[in-house]
Protein backbone atom coordinates (compact mmCIF):
# COMPACT_ATOMS: atom_id res chain seq x y z
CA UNK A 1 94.89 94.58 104.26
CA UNK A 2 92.32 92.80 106.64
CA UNK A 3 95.20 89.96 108.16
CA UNK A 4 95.96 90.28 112.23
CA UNK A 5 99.49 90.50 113.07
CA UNK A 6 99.48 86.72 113.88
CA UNK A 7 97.96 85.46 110.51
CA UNK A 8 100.80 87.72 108.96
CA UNK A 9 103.50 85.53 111.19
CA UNK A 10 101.47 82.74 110.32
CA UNK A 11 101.86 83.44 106.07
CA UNK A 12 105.70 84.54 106.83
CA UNK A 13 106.40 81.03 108.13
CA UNK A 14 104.51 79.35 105.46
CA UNK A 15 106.15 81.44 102.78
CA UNK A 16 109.37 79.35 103.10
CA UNK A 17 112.08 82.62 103.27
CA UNK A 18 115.40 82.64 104.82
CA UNK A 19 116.30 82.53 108.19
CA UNK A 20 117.16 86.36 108.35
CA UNK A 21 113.77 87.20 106.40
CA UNK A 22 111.75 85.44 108.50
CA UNK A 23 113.26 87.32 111.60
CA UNK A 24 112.98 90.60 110.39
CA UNK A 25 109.14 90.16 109.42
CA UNK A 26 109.35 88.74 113.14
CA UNK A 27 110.43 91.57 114.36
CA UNK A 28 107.99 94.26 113.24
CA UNK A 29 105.48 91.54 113.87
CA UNK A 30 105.91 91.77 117.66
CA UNK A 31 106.54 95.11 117.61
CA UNK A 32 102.95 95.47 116.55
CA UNK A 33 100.95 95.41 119.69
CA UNK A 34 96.92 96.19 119.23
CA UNK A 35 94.67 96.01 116.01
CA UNK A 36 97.47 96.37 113.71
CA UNK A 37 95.88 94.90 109.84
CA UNK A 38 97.94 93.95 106.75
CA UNK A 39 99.16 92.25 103.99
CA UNK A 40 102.01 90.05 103.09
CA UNK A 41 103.70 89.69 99.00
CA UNK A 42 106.14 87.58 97.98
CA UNK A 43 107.59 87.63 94.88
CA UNK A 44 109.38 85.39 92.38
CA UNK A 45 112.46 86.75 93.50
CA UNK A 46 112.20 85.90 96.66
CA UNK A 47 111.75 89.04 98.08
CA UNK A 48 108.91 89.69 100.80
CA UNK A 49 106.67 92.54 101.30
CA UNK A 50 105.17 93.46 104.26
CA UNK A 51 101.78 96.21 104.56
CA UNK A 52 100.32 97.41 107.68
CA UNK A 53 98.19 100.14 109.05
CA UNK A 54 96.77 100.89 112.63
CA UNK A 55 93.52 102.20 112.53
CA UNK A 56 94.34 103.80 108.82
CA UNK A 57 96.13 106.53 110.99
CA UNK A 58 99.61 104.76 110.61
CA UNK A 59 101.04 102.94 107.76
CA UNK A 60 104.17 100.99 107.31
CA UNK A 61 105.14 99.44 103.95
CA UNK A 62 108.46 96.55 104.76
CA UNK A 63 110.18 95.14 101.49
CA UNK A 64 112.68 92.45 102.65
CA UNK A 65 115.48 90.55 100.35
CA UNK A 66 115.37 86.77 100.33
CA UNK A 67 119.25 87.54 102.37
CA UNK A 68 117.10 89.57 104.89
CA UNK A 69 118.06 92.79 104.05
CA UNK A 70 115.40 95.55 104.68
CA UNK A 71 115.22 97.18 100.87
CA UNK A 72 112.72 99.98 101.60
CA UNK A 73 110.65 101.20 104.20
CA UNK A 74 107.86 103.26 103.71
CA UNK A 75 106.11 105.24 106.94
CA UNK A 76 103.82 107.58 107.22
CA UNK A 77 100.86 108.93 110.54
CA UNK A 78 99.25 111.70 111.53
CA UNK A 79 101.28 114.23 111.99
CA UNK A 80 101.14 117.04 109.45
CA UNK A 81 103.72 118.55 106.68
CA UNK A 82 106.82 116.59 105.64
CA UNK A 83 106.60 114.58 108.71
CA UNK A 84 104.00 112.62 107.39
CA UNK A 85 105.25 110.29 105.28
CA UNK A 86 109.31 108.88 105.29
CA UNK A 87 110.85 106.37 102.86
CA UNK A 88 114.07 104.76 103.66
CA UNK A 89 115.81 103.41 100.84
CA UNK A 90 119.30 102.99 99.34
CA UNK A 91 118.01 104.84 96.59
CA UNK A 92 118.58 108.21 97.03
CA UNK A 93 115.86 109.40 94.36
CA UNK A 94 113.22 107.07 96.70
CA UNK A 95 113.92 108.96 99.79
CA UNK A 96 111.80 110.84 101.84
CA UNK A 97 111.44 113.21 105.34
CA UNK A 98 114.64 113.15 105.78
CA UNK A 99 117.14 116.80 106.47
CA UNK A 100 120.14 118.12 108.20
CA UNK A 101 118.10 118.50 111.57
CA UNK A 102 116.75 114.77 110.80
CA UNK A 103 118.89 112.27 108.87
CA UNK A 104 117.91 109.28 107.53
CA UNK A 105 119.44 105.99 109.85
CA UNK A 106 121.83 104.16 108.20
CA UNK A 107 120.91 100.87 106.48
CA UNK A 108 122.10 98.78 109.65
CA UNK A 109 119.90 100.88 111.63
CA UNK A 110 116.62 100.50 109.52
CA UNK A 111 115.00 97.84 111.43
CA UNK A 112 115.62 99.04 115.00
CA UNK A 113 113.58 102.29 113.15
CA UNK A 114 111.37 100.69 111.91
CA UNK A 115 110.69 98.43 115.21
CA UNK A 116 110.78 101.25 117.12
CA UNK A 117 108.31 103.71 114.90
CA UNK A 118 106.27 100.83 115.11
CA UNK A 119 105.97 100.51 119.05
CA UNK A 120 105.02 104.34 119.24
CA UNK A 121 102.39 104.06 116.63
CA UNK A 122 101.29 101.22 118.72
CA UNK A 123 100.94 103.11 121.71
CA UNK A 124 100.03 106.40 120.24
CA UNK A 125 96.68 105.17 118.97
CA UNK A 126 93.44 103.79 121.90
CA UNK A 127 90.81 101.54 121.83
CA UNK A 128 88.55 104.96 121.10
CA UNK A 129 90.30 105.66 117.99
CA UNK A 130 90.31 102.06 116.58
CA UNK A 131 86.65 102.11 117.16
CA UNK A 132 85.92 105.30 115.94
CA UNK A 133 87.88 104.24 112.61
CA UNK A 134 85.85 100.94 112.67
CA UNK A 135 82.13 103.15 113.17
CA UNK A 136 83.62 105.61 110.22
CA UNK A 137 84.38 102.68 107.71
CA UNK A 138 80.99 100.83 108.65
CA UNK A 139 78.93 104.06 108.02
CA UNK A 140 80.90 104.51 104.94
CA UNK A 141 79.89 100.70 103.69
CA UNK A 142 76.37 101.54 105.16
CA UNK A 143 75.99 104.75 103.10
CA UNK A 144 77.25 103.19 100.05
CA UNK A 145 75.21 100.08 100.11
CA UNK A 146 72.07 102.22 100.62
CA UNK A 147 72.74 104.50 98.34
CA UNK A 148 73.26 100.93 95.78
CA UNK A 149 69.65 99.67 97.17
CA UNK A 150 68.38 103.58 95.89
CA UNK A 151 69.94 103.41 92.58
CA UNK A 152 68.62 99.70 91.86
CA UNK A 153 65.00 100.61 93.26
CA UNK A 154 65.10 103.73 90.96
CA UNK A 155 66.27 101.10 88.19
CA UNK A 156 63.61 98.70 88.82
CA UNK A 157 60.72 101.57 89.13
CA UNK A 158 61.80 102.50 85.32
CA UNK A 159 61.60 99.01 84.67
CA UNK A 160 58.36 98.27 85.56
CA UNK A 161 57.25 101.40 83.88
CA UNK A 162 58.89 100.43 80.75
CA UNK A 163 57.47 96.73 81.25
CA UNK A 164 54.10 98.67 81.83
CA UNK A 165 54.09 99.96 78.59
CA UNK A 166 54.89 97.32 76.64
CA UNK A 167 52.21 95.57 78.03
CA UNK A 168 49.90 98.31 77.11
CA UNK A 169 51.38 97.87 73.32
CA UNK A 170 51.11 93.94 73.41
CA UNK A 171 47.60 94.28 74.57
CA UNK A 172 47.00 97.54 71.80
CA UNK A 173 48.19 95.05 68.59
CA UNK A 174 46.12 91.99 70.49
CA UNK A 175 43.24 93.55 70.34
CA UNK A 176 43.98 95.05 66.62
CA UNK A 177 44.69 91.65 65.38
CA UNK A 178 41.30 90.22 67.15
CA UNK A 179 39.27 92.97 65.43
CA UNK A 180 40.72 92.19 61.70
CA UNK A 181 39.16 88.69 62.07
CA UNK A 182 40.82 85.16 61.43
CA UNK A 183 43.89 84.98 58.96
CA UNK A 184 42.74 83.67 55.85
């Protein structure tokens, strides 16, 4: 998930969907303000699918009909417990976060939701945090890549050691062969 919000409305145009599906993915697009990252699927069916995350603190997973229906939509931030993660779907084995004190919007409703979950994530999370994220994923790649140059200099060291000795055996039967004289 490494495309901007505007290569995302750039591969939802170019993915040739319906009117309505193309407005929805609109939609959250724009809602999307800062360094928002993601993904876009389309299926054989027609159907579109839609990943983003904000500084891997917020996470919003859109699945859209080739009518423009929102099918499922999949949530989840920071905040701790139940809370964390909600799934709105027709399905009511697929649901999620939702109770009495909280109930799940009805279908009509999704995308204003979702638009407006989207907006508070978007506010929620600074220019600090996104960099912070950025420095923690760069010393992550940084620790892994040394700890890859470690592993192959280990590698090579054995190498060379084993290369060592063979040498030392090539050189051992040379010199045997020398001393038995000329083959007659």
């Amino acid at each position: 998930m490494t495309a901007t919000p505007d290569e995302l409305r750039k591969r939802a145009t170019r993915l040739r969907r319906g009117v309505g599906q193309i407005g929805i993915l609109e939609s959250i697009l724009s809602a999307a303000e800062g360094p928002w990252l993601g993904a876009m699927d389309a299926d054989g069916r027609g159907t579109a699918e839609l990943r983003m995350h904000l500084a891997g603190r917020y996470r919003v997973t859109a699945v859209v009909t080739s009518a423009g229906k929102l099918s499922m939509i999949q949530i989840s931030g920071p905040a701790s417990g139940r809370d964390r993660e909600r799934v709105l779907s027709p399905k009511p084995a697929l649901r999620r976060g939702w109770d009495e004190d909280e109930p799940m919007p009805k279908q009509p409703q999704w995308l204003g939701y979702l638009v407006d979950w989207v907006r508070a994530a978007s506010t929620d999370v600074d220019p600090r945090a996104v960099l912070a994220w950025h420095l923690d994923g760069a010393d992550r790649r940084l620790a892994a890549m040394n700890e890859t140059i470690e592993s192959l200099r280990m590698s090579l060291a054995e190498r060379e050691q084993l290369r060592d000795e063979v040498a030392a055996e090539v050189t051992r039967l040379r010199t045997e062969l020398d001393a038995l004289g000329p083959a007659q």
